[in-house]
Protein backbone atom coordinates (compact mmCIF):
# COMPACT_ATOMS: atom_id res chain seq x y z
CA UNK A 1 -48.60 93.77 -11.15
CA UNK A 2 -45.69 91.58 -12.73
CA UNK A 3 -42.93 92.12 -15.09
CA UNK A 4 -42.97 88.38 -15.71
CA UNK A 5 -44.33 87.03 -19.15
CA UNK A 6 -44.41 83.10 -17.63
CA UNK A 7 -46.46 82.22 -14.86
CA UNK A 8 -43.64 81.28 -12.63
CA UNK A 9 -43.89 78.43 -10.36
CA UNK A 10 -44.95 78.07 -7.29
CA UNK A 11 -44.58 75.79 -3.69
CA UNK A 12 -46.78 77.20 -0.70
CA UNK A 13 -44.98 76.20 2.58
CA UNK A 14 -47.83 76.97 4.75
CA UNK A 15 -51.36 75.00 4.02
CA UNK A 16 -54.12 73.82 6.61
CA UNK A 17 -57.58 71.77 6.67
CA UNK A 18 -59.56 70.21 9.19
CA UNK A 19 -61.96 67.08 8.68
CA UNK A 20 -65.06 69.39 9.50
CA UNK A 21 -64.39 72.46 7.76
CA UNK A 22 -64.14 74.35 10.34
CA UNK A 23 -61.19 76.80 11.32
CA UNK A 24 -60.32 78.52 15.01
CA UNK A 25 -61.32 81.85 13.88
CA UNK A 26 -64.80 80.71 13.29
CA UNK A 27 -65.21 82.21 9.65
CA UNK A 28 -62.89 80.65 7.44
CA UNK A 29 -63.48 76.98 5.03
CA UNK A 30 -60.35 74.92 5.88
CA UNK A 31 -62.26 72.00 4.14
CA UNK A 32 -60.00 70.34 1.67
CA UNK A 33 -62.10 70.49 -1.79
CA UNK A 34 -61.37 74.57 -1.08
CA UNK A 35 -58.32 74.21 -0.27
CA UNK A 36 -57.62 72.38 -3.40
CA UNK A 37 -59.87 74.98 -5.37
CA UNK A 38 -57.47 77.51 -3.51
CA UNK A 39 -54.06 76.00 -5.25
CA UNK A 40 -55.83 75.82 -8.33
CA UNK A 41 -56.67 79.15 -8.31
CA UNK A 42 -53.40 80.60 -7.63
CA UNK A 43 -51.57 78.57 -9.37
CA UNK A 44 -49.51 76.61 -6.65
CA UNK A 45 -47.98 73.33 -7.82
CA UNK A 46 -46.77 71.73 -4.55
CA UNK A 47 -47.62 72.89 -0.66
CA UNK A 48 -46.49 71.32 2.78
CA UNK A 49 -49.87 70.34 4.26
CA UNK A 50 -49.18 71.52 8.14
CA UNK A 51 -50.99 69.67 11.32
CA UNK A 52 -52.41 71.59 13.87
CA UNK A 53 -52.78 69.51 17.40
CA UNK A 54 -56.39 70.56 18.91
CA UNK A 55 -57.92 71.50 15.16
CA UNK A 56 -56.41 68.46 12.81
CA UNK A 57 -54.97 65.25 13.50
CA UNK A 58 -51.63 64.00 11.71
CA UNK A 59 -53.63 60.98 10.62
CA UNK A 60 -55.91 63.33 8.34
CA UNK A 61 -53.11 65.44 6.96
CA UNK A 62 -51.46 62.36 6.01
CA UNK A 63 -54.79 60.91 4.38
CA UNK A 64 -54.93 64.20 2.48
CA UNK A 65 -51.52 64.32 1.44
CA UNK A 66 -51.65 60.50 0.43
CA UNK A 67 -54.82 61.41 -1.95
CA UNK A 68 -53.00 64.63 -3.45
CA UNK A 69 -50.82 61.89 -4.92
CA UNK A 70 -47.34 64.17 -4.14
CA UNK A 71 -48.72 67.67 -4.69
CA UNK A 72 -48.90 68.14 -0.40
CA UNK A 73 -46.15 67.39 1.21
CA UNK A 74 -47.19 66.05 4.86
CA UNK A 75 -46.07 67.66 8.00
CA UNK A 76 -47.28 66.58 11.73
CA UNK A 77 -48.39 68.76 14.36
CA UNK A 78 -46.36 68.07 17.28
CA UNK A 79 -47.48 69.59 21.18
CA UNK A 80 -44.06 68.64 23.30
CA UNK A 81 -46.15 68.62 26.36
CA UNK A 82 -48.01 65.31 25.94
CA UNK A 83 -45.07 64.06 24.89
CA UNK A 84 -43.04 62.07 27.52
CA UNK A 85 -39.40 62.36 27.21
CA UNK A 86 -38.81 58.34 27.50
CA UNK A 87 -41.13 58.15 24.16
CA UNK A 88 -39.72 61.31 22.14
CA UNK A 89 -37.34 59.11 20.14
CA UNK A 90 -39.89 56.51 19.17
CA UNK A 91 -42.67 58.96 18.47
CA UNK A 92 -40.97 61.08 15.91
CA UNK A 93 -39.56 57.96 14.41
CA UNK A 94 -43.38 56.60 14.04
CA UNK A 95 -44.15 59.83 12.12
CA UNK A 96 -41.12 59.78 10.13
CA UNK A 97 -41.78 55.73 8.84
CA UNK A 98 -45.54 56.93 8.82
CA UNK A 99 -44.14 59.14 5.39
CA UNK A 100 -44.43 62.74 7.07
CA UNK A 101 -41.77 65.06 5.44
CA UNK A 102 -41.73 67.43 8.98
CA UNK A 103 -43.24 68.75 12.07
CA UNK A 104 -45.09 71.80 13.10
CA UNK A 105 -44.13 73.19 16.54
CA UNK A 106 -46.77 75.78 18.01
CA UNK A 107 -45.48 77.39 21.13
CA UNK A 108 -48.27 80.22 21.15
CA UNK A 109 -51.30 78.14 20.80
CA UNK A 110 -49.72 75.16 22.63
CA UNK A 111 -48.90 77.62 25.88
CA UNK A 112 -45.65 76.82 25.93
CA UNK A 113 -41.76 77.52 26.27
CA UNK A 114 -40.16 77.13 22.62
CA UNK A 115 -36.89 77.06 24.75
CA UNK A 116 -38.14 74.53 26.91
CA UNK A 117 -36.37 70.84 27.07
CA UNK A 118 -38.86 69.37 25.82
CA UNK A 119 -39.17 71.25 22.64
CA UNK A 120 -35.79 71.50 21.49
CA UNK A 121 -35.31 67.53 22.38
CA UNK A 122 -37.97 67.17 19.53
CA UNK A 123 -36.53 69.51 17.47
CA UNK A 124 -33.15 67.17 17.67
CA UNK A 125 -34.96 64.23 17.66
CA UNK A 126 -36.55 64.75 14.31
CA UNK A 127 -33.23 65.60 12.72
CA UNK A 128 -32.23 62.66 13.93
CA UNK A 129 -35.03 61.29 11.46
CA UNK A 130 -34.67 63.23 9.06
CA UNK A 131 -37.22 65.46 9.80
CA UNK A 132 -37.57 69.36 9.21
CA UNK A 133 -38.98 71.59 11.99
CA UNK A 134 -41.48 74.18 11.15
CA UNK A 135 -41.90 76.36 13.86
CA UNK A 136 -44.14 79.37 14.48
CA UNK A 137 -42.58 82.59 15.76
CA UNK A 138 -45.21 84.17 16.77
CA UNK A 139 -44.14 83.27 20.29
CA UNK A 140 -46.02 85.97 22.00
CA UNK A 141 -48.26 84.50 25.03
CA UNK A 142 -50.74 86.47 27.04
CA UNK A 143 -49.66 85.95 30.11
CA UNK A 144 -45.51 84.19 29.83
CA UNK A 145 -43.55 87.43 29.23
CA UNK A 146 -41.99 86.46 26.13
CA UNK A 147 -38.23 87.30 24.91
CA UNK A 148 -37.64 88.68 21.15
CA UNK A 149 -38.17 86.47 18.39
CA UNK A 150 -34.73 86.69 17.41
CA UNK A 151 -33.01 86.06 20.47
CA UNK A 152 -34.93 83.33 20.99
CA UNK A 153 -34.52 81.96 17.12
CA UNK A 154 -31.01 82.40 18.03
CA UNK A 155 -30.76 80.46 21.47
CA UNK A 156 -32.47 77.15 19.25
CA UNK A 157 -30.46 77.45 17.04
CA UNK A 158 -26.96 77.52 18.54
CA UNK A 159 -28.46 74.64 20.93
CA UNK A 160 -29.83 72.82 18.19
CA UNK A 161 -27.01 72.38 15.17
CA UNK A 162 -27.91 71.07 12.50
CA UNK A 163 -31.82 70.86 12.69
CA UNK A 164 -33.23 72.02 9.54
CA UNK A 165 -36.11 74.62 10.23
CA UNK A 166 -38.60 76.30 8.26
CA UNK A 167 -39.35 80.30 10.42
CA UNK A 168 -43.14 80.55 9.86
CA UNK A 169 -44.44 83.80 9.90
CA UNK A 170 -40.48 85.67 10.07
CA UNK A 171 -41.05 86.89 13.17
CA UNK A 172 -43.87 88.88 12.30
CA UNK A 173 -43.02 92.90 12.78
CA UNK A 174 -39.67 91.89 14.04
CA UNK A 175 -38.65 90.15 10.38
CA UNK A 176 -35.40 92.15 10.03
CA UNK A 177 -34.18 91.06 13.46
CA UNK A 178 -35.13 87.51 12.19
CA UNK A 179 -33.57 87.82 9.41
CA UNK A 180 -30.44 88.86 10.28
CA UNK A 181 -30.33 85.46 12.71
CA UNK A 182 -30.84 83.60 9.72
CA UNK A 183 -28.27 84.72 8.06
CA UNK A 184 -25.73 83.17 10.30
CA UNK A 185 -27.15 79.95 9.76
CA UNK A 186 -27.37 78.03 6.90
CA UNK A 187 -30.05 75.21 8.56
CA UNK A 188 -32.65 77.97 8.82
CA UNK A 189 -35.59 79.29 5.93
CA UNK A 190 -37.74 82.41 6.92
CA UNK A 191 -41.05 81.60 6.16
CA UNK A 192 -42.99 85.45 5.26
CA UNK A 193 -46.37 83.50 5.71
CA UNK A 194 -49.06 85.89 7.41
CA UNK A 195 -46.39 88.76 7.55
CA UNK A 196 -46.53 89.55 3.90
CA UNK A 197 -50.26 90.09 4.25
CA UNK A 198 -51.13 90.94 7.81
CA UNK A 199 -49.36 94.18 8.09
CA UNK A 200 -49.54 96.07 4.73
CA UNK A 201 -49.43 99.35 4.53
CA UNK A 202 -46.77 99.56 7.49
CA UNK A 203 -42.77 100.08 7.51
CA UNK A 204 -43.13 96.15 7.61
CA UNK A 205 -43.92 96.33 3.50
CA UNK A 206 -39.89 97.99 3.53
CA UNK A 207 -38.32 95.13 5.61
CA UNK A 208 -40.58 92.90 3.56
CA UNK A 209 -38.52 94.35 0.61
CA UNK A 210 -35.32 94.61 1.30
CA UNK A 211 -35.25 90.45 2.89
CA UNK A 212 -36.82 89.20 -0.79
CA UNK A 213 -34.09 91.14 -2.23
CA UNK A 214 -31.59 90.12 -0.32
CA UNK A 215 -32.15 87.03 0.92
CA UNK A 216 -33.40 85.42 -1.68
CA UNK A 217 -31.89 81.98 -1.17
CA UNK A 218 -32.84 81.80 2.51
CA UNK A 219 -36.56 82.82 2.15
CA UNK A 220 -40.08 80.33 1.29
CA UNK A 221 -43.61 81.49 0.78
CA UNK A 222 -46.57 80.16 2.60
CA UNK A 223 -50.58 81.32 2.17
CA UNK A 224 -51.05 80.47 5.88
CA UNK A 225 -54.30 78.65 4.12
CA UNK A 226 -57.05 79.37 4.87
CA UNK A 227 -56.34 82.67 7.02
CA UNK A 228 -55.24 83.68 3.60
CA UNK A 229 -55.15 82.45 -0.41
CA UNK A 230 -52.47 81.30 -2.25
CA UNK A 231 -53.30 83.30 -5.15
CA UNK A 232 -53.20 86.90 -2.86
CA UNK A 233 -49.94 86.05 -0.77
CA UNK A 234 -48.36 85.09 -4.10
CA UNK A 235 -49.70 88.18 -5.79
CA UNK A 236 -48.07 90.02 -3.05
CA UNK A 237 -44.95 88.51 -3.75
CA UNK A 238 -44.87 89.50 -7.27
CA UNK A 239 -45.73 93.28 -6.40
CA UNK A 240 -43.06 93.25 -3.91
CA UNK A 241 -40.50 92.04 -6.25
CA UNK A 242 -41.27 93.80 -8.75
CA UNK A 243 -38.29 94.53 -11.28
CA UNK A 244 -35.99 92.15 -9.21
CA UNK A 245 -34.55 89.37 -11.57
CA UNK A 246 -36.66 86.11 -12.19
CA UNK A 247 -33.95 83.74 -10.36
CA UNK A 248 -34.43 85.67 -7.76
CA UNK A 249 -38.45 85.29 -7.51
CA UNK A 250 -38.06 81.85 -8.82
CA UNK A 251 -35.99 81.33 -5.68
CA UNK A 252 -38.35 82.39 -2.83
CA UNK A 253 -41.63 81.41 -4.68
CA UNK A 254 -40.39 77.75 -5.90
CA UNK A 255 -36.99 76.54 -5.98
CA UNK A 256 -35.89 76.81 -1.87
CA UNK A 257 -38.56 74.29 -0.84
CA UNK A 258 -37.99 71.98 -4.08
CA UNK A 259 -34.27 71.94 -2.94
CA UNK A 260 -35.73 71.13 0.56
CA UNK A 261 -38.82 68.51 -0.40
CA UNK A 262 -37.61 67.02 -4.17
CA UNK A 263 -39.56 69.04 -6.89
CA UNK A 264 -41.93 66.62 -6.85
CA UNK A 265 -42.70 63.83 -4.27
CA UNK A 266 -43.71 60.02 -5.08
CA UNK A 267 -47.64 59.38 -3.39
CA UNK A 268 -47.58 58.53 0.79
CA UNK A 269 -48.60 55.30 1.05
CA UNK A 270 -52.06 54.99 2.62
C-alpha cells in the first residue's frame, strides 16, 4: 500500500543478465528481453546493469547497456585475483574509456579477502578513474572465518578515502551496524538490495525501517534482478515507508543514484 497519488520515480541500483539466460541458482530468466519486461513492469526508469565475472562478461553488459540507449547504466565485474598488480592501473582505465560508469567487487563468490591488497588497490584505482565501487557485503565464506561486515566496511573505508562506493545488500542482518559506518562517511551509499526482501517477517523489517527513515540521503534501492523484481522490492519500499514524506521516498527510490549517475545518461558508444 502507498499514500502516494504519483507514481514516483524510480532508479534500480542492482540489475543482472547473462547472454544464455541462465542464472547460478538454476531457476531464474536473467535473459535481457525479461529483464527489460521486468523494469517495465515496475516502473523503473534507469538501473546500473552489474557484471558478474564467471556468469556475464563486461563486454555483454556493455552491449546491453549501449542498446538500452541510457536507461542501464554499465558497471564491470571485476575478480582482483586475475588481476596482476603491474596491470591494475591500465585495466580499470580500459573499462573506464570503454564507457562503464563502475565496478562490481564480489568477495564471496570470488573466494576472496575484501581487505586484501589487491582489492582495495582496485578500489583506489578506479577512483582514480572516476569510477564507483559496488561491492557486495555479503562477505561470509564457507570456510575463511570472516570478520563483521561493519568492521570490515569500516577498515576500506578509512584505507580507501575518497572512493565512492555503492554497499550492496547493507550488510544483510547486520544493516544497522552498516549503517551506522556509513554514517561517518559521506563516500559511502547502502544499497538494501536482497535485504529488503530476503528476510521479511524478521526484526530485520524494524532496522529496515528506522535506516529509510533516517537515512534517507545515504540509502539506493536495487531488485538484485533476477533473484528478485523491480516491481516487488519497490513495492516493499513503499510499504515500508509508508506515511514518511515524499522527499524522503523520492530520495532512496530515485534521486541518490541520479545525483550519483546524471538523471539520465547519453547512449555508450558501441
Amino acid at each position: 500500500m502507498t499514500d502516494r497519488t504519483r507514481p514516483a520515480r524510480r532508479f534500480d541500483s542492482l540489475l543482472h543478465v547473462s547472454r544464455t539466460g541462465a542464472w547460478p541458482n538454476g531457476r531464474d530468466d536473467a535473459g535481457v528481453e525479461r529483464l527489460l519486461a521486468e523494469l517495465d513492469r515496475g516502473g523503473v526508469a534507469r538501473g546500473c546493469l552489474v557484471g558478474l565475472p564467471g556468469v556475464v562478461d563486461n563486454d555483454y553488459v556493455l552491449e546491453c547497456a549501449a542498446a538500452s540507449r541510457g536507461r542501464l547504466v554499465p558497471v564491470a565485474g571485476v575478480h582482483p585475483p586475475d588481476m596482476p598488480p603491474s596491470q591494475m592501473g591500465e585495466e580499470i582505465r580500459g573499462l573506464a574509456s570503454a564507457g562503464f560508469r563502475g565496478i562490481k567487487l564480489h568477495p564471496r563468490l570470488g573466494r576472496y579477502d575484501p581487505l586484501d591488497s589487491r582489492a582495495l588497490d582496485i578500489m583506489r584505482a578506479a577512483a582514480d578513474h572516476g569510477l564507483v565501487v559496488f561491492l557486495d557485503t555479503l562477505f561470509r565464506q564457507r570456510d575463511r572465518p570472516t570478520a563483521p561486515a561493519a568492521d570490515t566496511i569500516d577498515r576500506i573505508a578509512a584505507t580507501c578515502p575518497g572512493v565512492t562506493m555503492v554497499l550492496l545488500h547493507g550488510g544483510g542482518t547486520q544493516l544497522l551496524d552498516v549503517a551506522q559506518v556509513v554514517r561517518l562517511y559521506a563516500n559511502l551509499l547502502l544499497d538494501l538490495s536482497y535485504t529488503l526482501l530476503a528476510f521479511t517477517g524478521s526484526s530485520v523489517d524494524m532496522d529496515l525501517t528506522w535506516v529509510l527513515k533516517h537515512l534517507d540521503r545515504r540509502v539506493v534501492i536495487g531488485s538484485d534482478m533476477p533473484e528478485f523484481t523491480p516491481a516487488e522490492t519497490f513495492n516493499r519500499v513503499d510499504e515500508l515507508m509508508y506515511g514518511l514524506p515524499d522527499v524522503k521516498h523520492a530520495n532512496v527510490t530515485y534521486e541518490n543514484l541520479a545525483m550519483l549517475f546524471g538523471p539520465e545518461l547519453s547512449p555508450v558508444a558501441s
